[in-house]
N, C-alpha and C. Protein backbone atom coordinates (compact mmCIF):
# COMPACT_ATOMS: atom_id res chain seq x y z
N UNK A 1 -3.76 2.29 13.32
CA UNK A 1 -4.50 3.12 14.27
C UNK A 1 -4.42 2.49 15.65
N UNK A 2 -3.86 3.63 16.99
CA UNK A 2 -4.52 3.03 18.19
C UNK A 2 -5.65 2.02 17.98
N UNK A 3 -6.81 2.57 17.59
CA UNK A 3 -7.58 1.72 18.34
C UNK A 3 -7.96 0.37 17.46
N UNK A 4 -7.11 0.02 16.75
CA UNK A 4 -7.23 -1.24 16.15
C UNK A 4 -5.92 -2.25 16.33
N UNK A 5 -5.22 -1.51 17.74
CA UNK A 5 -3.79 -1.94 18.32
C UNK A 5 -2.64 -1.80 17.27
N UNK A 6 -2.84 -0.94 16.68
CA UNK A 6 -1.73 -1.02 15.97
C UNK A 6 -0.62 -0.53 16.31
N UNK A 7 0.72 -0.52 15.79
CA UNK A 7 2.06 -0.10 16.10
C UNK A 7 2.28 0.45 16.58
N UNK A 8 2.99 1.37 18.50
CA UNK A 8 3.63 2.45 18.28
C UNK A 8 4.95 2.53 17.71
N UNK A 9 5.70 3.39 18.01
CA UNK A 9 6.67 3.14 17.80
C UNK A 9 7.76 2.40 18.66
N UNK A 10 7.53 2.56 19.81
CA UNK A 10 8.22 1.15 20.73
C UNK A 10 8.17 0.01 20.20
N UNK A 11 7.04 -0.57 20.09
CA UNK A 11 6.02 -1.80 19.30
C UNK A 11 7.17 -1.86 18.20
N UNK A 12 7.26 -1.25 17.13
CA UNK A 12 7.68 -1.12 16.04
C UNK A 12 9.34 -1.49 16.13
N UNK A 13 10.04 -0.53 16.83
CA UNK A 13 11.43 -0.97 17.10
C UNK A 13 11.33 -2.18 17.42
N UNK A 14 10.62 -2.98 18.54
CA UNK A 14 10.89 -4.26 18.90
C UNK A 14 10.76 -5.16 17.20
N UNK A 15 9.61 -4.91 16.72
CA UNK A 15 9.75 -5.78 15.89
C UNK A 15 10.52 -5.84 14.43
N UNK A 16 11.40 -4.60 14.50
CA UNK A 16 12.55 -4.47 13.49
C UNK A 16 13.37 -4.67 13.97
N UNK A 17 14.01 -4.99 15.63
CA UNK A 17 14.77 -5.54 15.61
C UNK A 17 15.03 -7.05 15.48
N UNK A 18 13.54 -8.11 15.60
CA UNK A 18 13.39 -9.16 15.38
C UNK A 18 13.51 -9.72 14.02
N UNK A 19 12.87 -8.69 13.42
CA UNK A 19 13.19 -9.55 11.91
C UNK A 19 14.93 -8.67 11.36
N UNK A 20 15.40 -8.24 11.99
CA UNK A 20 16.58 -8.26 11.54
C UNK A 20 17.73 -9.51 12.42
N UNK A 21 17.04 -9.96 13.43
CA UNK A 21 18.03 -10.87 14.34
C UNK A 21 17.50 -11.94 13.12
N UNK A 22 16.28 -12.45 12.94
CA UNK A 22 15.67 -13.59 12.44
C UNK A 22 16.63 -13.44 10.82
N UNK A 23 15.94 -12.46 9.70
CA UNK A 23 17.09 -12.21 9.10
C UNK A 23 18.71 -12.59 8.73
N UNK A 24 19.13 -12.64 9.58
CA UNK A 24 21.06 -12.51 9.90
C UNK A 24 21.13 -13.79 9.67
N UNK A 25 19.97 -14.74 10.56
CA UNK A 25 19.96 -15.93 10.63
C UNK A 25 19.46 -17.07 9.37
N UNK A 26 18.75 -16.42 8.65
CA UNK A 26 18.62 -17.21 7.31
C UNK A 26 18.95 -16.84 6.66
N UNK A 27 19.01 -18.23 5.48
CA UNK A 27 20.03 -17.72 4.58
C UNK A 27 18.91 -17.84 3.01
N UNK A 28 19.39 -17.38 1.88
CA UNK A 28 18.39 -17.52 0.69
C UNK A 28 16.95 -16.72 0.89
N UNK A 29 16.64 -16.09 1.83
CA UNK A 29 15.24 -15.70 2.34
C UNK A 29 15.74 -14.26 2.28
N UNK A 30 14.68 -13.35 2.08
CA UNK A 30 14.97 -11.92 2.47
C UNK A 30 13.45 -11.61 2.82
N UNK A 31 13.49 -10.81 4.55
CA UNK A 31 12.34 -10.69 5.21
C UNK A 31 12.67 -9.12 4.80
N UNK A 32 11.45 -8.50 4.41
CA UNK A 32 11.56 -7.14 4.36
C UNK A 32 10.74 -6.52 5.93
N UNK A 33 10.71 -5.22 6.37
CA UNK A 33 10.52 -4.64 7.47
C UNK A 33 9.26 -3.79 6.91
N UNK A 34 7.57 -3.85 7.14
CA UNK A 34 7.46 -3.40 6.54
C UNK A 34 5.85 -3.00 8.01
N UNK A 35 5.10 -1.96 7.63
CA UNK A 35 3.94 -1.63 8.49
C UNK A 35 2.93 -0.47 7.60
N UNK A 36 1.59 -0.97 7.67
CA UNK A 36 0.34 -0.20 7.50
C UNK A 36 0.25 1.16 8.63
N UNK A 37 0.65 1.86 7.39
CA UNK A 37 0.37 3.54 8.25
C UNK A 37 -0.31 4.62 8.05
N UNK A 38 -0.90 4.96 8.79
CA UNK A 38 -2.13 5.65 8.96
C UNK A 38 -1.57 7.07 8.27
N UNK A 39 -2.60 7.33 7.17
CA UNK A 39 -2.68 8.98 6.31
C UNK A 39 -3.57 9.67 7.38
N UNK A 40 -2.88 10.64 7.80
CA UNK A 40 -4.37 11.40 9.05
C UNK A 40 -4.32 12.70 8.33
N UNK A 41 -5.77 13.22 8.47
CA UNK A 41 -6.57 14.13 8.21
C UNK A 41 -5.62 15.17 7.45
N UNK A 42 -4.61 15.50 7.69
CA UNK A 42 -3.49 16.61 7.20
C UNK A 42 -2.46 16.02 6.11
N UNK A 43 -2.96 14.88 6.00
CA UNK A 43 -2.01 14.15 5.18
C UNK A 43 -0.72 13.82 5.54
N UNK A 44 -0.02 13.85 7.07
CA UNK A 44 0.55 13.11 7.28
C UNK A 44 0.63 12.27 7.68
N UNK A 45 1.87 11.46 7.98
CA UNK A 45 2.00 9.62 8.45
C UNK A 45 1.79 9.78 9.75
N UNK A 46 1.15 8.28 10.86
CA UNK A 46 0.92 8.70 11.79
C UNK A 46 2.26 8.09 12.62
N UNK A 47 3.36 7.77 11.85
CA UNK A 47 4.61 7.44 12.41
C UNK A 47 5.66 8.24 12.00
N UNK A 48 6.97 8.60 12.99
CA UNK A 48 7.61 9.78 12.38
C UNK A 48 8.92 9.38 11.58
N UNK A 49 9.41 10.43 10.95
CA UNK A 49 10.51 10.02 9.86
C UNK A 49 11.46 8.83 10.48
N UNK A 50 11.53 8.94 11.92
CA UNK A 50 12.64 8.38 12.30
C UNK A 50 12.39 7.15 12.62
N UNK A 51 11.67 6.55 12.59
CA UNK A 51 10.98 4.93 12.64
C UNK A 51 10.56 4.36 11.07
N UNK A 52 10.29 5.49 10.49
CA UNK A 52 9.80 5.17 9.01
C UNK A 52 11.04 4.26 8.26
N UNK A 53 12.02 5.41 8.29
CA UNK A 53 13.26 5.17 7.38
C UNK A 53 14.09 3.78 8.06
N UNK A 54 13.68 3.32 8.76
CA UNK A 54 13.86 1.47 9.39
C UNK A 54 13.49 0.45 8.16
N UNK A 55 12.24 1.16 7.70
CA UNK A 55 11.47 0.07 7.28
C UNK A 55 11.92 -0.15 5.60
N UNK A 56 11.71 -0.93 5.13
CA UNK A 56 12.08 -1.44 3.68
C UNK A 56 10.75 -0.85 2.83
N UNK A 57 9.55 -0.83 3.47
CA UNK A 57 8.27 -0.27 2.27
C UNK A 57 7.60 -0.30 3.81
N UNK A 58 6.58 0.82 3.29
CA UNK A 58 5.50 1.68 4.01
C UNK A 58 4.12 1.19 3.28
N UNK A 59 3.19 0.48 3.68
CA UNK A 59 1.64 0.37 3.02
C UNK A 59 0.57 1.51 3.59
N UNK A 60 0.49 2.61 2.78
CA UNK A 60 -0.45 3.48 3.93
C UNK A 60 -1.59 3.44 3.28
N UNK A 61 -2.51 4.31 4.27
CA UNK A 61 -3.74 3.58 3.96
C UNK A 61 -4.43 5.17 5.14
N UNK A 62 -5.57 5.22 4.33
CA UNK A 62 -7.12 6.28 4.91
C UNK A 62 -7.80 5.30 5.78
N UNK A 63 -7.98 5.69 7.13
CA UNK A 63 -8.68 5.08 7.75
C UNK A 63 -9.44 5.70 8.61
N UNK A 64 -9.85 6.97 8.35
CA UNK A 64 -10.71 7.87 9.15
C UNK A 64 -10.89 9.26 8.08
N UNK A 65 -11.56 9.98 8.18
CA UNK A 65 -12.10 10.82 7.59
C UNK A 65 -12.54 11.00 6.07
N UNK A 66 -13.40 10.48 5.94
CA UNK A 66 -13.75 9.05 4.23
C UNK A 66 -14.87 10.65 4.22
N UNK A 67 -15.44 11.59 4.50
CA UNK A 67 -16.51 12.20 4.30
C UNK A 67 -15.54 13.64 3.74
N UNK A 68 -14.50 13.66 3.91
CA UNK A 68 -13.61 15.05 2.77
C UNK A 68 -14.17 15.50 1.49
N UNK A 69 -14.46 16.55 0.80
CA UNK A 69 -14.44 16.57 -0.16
C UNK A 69 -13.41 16.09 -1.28
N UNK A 70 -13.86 15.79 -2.53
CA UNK A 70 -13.03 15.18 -3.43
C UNK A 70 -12.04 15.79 -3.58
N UNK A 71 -11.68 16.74 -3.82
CA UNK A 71 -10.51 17.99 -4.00
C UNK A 71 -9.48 17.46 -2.37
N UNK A 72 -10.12 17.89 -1.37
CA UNK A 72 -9.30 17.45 -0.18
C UNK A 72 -9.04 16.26 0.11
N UNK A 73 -9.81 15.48 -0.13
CA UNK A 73 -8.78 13.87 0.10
C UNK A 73 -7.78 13.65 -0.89
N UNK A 74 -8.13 13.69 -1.79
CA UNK A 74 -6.88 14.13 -2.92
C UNK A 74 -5.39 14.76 -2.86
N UNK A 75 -5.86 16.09 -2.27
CA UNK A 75 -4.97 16.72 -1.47
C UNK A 75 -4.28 15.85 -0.38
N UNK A 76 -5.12 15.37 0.39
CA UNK A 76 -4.77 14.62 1.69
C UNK A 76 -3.42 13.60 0.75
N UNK A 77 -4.02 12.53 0.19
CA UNK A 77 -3.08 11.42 -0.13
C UNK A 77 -1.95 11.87 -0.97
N UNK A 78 -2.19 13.18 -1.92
CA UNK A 78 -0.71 13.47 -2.49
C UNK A 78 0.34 14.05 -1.51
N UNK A 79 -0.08 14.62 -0.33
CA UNK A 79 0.71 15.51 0.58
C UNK A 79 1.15 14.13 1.05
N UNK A 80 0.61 13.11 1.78
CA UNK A 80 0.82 11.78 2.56
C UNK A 80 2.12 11.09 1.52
N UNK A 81 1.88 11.41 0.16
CA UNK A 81 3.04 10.50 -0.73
C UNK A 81 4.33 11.63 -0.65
N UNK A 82 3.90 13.25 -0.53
CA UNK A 82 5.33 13.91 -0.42
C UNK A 82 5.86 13.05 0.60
N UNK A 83 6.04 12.55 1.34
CA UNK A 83 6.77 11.93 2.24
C UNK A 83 7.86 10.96 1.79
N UNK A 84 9.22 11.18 1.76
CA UNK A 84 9.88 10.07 1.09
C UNK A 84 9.61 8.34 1.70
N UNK A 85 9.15 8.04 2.97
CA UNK A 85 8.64 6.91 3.40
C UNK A 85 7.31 6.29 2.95
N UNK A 86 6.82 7.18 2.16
CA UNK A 86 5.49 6.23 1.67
C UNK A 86 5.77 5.65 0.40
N UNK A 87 5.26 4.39 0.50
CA UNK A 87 5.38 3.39 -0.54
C UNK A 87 4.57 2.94 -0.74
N UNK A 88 3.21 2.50 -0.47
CA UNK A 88 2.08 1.77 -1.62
C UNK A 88 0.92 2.49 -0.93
N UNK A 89 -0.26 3.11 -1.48
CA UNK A 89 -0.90 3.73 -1.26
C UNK A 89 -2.09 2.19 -1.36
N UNK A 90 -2.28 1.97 -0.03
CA UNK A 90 -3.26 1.11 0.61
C UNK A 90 -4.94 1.20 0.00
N UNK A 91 -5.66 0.21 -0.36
CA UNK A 91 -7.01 0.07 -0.94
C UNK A 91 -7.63 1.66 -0.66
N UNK A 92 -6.63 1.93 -1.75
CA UNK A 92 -7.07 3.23 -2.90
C UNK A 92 -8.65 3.99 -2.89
N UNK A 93 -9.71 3.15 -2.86
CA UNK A 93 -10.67 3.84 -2.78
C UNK A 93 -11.61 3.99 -1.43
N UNK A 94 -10.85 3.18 -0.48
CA UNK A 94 -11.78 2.91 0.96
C UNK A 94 -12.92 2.11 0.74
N UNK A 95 -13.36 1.59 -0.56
CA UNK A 95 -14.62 1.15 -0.08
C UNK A 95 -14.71 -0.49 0.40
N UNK A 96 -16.05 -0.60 0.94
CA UNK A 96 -16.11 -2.46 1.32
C UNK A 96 -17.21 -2.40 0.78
N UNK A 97 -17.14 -3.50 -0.05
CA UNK A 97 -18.46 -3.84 -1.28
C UNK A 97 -19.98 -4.26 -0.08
N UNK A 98 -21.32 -3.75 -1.04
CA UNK A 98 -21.87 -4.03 0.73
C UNK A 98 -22.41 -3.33 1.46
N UNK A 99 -21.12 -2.71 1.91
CA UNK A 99 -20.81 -1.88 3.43
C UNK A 99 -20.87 -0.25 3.31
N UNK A 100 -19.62 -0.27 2.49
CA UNK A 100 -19.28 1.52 1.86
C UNK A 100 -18.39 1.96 0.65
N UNK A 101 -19.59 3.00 0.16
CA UNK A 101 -19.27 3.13 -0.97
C UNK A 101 -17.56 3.72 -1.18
N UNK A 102 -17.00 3.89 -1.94
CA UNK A 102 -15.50 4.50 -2.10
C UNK A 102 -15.87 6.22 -1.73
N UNK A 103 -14.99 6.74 -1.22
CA UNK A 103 -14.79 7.90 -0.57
C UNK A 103 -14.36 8.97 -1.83
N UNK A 104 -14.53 10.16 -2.12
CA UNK A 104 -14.39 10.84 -3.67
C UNK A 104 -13.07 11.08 -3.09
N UNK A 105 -12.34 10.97 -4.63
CA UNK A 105 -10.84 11.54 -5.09
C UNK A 105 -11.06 11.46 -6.43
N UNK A 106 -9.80 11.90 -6.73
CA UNK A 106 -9.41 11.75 -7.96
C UNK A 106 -8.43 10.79 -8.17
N UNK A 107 -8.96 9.66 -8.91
CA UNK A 107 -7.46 8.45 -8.80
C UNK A 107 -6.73 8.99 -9.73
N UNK A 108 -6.90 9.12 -11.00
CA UNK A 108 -6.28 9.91 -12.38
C UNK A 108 -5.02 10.80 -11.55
N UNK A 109 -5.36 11.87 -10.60
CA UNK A 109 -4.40 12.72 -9.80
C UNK A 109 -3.91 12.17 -9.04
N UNK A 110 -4.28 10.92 -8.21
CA UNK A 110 -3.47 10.28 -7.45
C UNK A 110 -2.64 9.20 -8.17
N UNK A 111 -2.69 9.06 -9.28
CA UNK A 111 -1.75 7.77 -10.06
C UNK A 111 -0.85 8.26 -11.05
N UNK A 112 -0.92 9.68 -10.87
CA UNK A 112 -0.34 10.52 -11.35
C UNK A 112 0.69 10.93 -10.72
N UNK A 113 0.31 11.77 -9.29
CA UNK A 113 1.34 11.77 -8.05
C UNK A 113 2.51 11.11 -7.83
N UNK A 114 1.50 9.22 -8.36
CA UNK A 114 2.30 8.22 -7.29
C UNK A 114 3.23 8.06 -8.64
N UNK A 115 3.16 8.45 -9.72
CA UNK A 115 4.60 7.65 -10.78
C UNK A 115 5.33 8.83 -10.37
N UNK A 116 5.11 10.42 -10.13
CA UNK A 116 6.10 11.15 -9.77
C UNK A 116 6.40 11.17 -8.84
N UNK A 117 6.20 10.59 -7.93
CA UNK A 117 7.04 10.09 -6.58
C UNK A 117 7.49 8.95 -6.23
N UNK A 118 7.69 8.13 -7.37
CA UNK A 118 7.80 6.67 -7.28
C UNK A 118 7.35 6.09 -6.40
N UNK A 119 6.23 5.86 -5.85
CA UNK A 119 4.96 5.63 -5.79
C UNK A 119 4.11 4.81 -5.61
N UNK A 120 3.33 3.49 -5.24
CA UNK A 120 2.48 2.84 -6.09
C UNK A 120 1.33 2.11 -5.56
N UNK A 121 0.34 1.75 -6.05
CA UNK A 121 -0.49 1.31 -5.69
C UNK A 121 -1.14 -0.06 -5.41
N UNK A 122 -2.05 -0.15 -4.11
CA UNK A 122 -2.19 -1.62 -4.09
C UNK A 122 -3.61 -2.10 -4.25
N UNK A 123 -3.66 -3.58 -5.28
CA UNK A 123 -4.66 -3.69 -5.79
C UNK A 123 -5.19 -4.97 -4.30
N UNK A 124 -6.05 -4.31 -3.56
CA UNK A 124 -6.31 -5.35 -2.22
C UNK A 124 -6.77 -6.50 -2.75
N UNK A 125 -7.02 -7.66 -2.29
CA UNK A 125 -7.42 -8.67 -2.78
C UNK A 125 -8.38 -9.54 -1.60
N UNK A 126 -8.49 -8.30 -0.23
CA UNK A 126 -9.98 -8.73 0.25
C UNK A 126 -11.02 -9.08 -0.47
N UNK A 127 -11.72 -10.02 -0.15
CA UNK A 127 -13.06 -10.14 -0.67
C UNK A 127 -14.21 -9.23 -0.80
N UNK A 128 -14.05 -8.10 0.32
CA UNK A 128 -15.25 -6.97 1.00
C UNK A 128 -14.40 -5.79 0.09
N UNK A 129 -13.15 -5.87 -0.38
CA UNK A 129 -12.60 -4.74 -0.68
C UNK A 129 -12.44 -4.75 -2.40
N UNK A 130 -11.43 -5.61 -2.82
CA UNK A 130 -11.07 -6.07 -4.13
C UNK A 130 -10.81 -4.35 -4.83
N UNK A 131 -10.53 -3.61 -3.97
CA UNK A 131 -10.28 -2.17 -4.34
C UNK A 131 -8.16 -1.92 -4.85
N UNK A 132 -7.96 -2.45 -6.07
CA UNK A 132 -8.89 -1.27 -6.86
C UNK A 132 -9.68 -1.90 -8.01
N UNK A 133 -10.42 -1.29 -8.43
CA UNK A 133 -11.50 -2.53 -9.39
C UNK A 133 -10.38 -2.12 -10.67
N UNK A 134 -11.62 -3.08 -11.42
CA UNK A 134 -10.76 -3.47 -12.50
C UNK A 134 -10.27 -2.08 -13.39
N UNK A 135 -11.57 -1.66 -14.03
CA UNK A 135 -11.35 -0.21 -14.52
C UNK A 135 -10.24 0.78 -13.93
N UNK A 136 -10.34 0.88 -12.86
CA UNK A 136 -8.73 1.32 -11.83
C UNK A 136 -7.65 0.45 -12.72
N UNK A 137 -7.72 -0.64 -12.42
CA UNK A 137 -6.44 -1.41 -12.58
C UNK A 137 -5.50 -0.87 -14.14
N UNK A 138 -6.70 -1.05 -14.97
CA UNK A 138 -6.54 -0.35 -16.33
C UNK A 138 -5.68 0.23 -16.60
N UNK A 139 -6.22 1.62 -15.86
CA UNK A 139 -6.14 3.10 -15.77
C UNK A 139 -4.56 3.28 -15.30
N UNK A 140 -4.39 2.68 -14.45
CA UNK A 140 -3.09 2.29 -13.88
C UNK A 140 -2.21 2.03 -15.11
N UNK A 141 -2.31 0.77 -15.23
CA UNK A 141 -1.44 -0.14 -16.60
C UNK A 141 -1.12 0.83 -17.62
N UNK A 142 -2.30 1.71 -18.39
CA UNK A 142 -2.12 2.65 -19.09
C UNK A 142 -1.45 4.17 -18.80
N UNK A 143 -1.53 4.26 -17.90
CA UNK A 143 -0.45 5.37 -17.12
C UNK A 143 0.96 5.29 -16.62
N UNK A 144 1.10 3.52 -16.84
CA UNK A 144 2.59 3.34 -16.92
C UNK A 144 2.86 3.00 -15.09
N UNK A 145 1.37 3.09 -14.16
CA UNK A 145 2.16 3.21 -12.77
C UNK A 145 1.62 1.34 -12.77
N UNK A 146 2.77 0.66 -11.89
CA UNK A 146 2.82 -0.84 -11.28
C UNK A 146 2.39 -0.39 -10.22
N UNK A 147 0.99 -2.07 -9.93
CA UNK A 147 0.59 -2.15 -8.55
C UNK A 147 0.96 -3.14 -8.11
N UNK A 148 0.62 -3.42 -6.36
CA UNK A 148 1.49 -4.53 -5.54
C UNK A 148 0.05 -5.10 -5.15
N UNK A 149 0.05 -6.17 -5.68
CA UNK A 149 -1.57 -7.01 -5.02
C UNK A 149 -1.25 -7.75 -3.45
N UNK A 150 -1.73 -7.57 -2.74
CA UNK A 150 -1.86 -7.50 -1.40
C UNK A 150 -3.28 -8.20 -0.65
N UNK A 151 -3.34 -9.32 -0.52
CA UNK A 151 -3.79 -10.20 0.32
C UNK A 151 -4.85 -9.87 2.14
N UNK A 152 -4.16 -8.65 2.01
CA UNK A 152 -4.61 -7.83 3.44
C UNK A 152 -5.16 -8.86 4.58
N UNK A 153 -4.37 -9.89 4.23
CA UNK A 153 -4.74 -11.14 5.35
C UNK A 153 -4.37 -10.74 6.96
N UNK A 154 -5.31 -10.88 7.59
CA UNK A 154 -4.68 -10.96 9.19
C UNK A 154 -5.03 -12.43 10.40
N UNK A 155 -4.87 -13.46 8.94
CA UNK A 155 -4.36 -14.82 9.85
C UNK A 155 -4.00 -15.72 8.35
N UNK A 156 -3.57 -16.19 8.78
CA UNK A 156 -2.98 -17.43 7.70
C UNK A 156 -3.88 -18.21 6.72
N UNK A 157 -5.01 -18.09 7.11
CA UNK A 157 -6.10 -18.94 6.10
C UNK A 157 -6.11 -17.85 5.02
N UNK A 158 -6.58 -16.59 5.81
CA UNK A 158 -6.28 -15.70 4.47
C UNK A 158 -5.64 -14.70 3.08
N UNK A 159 -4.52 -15.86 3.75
CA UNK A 159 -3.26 -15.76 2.82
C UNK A 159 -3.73 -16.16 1.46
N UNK A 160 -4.97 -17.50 1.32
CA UNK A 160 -5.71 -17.33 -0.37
C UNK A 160 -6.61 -16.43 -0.91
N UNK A 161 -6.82 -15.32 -0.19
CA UNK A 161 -7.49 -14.17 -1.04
C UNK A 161 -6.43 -13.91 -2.07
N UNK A 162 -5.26 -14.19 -2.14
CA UNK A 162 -4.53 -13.26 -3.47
C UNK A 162 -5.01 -13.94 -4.32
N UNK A 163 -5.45 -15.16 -4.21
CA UNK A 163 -6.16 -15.47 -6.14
C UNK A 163 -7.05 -14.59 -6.28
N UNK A 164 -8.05 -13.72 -5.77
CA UNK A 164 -9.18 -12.79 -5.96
C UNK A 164 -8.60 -11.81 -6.13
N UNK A 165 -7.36 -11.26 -5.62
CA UNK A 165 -6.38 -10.19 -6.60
C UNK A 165 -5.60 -10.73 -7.63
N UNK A 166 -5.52 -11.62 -8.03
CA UNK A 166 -4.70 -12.15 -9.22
C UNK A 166 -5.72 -11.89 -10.47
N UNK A 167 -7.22 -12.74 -9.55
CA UNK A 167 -8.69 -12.55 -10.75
C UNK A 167 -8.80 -10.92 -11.24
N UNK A 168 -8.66 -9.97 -10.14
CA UNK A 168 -9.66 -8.69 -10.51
C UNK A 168 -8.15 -8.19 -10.99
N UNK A 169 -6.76 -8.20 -11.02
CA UNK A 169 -5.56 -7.72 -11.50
C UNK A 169 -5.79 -8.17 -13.42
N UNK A 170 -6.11 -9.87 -13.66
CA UNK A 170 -6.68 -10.12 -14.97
C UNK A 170 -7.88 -9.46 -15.35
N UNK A 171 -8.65 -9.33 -14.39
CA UNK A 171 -9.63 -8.31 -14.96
C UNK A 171 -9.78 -7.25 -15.58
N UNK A 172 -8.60 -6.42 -15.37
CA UNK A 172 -7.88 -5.04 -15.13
C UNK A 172 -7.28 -4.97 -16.33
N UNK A 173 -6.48 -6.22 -16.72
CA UNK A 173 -5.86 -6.01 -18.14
C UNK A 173 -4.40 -6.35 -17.42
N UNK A 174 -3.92 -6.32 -15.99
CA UNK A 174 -2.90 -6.63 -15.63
C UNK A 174 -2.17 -7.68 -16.09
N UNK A 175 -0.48 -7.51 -16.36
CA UNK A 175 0.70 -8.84 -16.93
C UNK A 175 1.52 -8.46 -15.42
N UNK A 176 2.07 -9.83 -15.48
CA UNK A 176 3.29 -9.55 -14.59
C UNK A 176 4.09 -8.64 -14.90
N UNK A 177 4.48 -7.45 -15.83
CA UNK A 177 5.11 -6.42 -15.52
C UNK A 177 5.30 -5.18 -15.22
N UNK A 178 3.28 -5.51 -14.95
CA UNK A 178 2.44 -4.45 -14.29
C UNK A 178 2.45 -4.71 -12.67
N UNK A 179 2.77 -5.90 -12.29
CA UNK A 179 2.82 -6.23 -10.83
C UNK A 179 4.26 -6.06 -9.85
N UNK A 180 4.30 -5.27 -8.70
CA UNK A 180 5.38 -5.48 -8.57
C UNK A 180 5.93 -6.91 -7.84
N UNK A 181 4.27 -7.35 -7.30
CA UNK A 181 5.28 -8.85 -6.67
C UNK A 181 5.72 -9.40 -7.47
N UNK A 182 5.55 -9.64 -8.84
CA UNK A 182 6.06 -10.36 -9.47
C UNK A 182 7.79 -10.61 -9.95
N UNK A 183 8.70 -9.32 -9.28
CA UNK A 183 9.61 -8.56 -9.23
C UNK A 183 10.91 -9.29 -8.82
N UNK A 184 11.90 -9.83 -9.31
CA UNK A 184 12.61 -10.22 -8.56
C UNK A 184 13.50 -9.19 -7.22
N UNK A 185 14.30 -9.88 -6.28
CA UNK A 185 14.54 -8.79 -5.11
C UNK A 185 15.11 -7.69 -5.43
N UNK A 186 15.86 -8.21 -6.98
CA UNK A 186 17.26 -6.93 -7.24
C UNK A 186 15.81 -5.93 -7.87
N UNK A 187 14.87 -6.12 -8.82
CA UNK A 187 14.55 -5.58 -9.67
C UNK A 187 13.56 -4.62 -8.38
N UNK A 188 12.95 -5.48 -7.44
CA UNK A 188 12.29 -4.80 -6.09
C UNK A 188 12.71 -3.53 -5.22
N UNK A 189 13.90 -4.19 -5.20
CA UNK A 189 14.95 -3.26 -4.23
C UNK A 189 14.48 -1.97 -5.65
N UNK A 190 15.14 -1.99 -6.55
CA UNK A 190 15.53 -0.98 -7.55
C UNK A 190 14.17 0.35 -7.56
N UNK A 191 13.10 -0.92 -7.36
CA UNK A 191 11.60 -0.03 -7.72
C UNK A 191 11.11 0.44 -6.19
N UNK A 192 11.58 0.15 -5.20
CA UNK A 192 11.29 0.43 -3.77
C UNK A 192 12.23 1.68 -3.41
N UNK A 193 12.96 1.74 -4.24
CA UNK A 193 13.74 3.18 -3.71
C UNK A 193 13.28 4.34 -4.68
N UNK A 194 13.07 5.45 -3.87
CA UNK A 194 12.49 6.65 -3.72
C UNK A 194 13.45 8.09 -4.76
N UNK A 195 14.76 7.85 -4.03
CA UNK A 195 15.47 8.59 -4.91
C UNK A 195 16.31 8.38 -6.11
């Protein structure tokens, strides 16, 4: 979102062209290209096809209009996954433990969506968030869809929240072949593509 400085698309080119110069330049490492993008109200991305298809994976994510009815946010995030650029459907329920409660959908229809659109979901591993809980996580595992546990760090100390997604992923009933980090690059690449 603007107002949390996030990406335009200028912004964005500059920094795909950096990690592709940085990239070229190491060797054994693979930096993927990747940005949190805003699902708006209509269910589309708030970046357009032609900046999208740069990127290696898309994390999108609800970050405004949490008061929809259940039927329409629903709506909202399956229309947001027709998009061949979306790739992990961002802390799934909106809520911050606390703060706010999760916003109504239907996850069952959205984890449904996301295996027919190859798809998938991320189990956050904020402390305020830890969305998706465990029962989610389950629900997931048993429906056959893999989630990507995600750290949602925005400085380096909090790069150790993923043990609190590793905890609530065991909670869940999650194995590493329910996770996709756990993935090697070939097996990544394979599950990151769309068609």
């Amino acid at each position: 979102m603007a107002v949390a400085h996030g990406l335009d698309v200028t912004r964005l080119s500059k920094h795909i062209e950096e990690i592709d110069r940085i990239g070229e330049s190491v060797t054994g490492l693979y930096l993927l290209k990747s940005a949190e993008v805003d699902i708006l109200k209509d269910g589309s991305l708030d970046l357009p096809d032609a900046i999208l298809r740069k990127l290696d994976l898309t994390v999108c994510a609800v970050h405004s209009h949490f008061h929809l009815s259940r039927n329409k946010q629903t709506e909202r995030i399956i229309r947001a996954m027709d998009n061949p650029y979306f790739t992990i459907f961002a802390h799934p329920t909106g809520r911050l433990l606390g703060e706010r409660q999760s916003y109504e959908l239907d996850l069952e229809r959205i984890i449904k969506a996301a295996l027919e659109r190859r798809c998938f979901l991320e189990l956050n591993a904020q402390p305020l968030r830890l969305d998706l809980s465990d029962v989610h996580c389950r629900l997931a595992k048993e429906m056959g869809l893999k989630l990507a546990i995600s750290s949602d760090a925005h400085s380096a100390t909090e790069l150790d929240y993923m043990r609190f997604g590793v905890a609530q992923a065991r909670r869940g009933w999650l194995e590493a072949e329910n996770v996709l980090n756990t993935k090697s690059w070939k097996d990544l690449k394979n599950l990151l593509r769309r068609a």
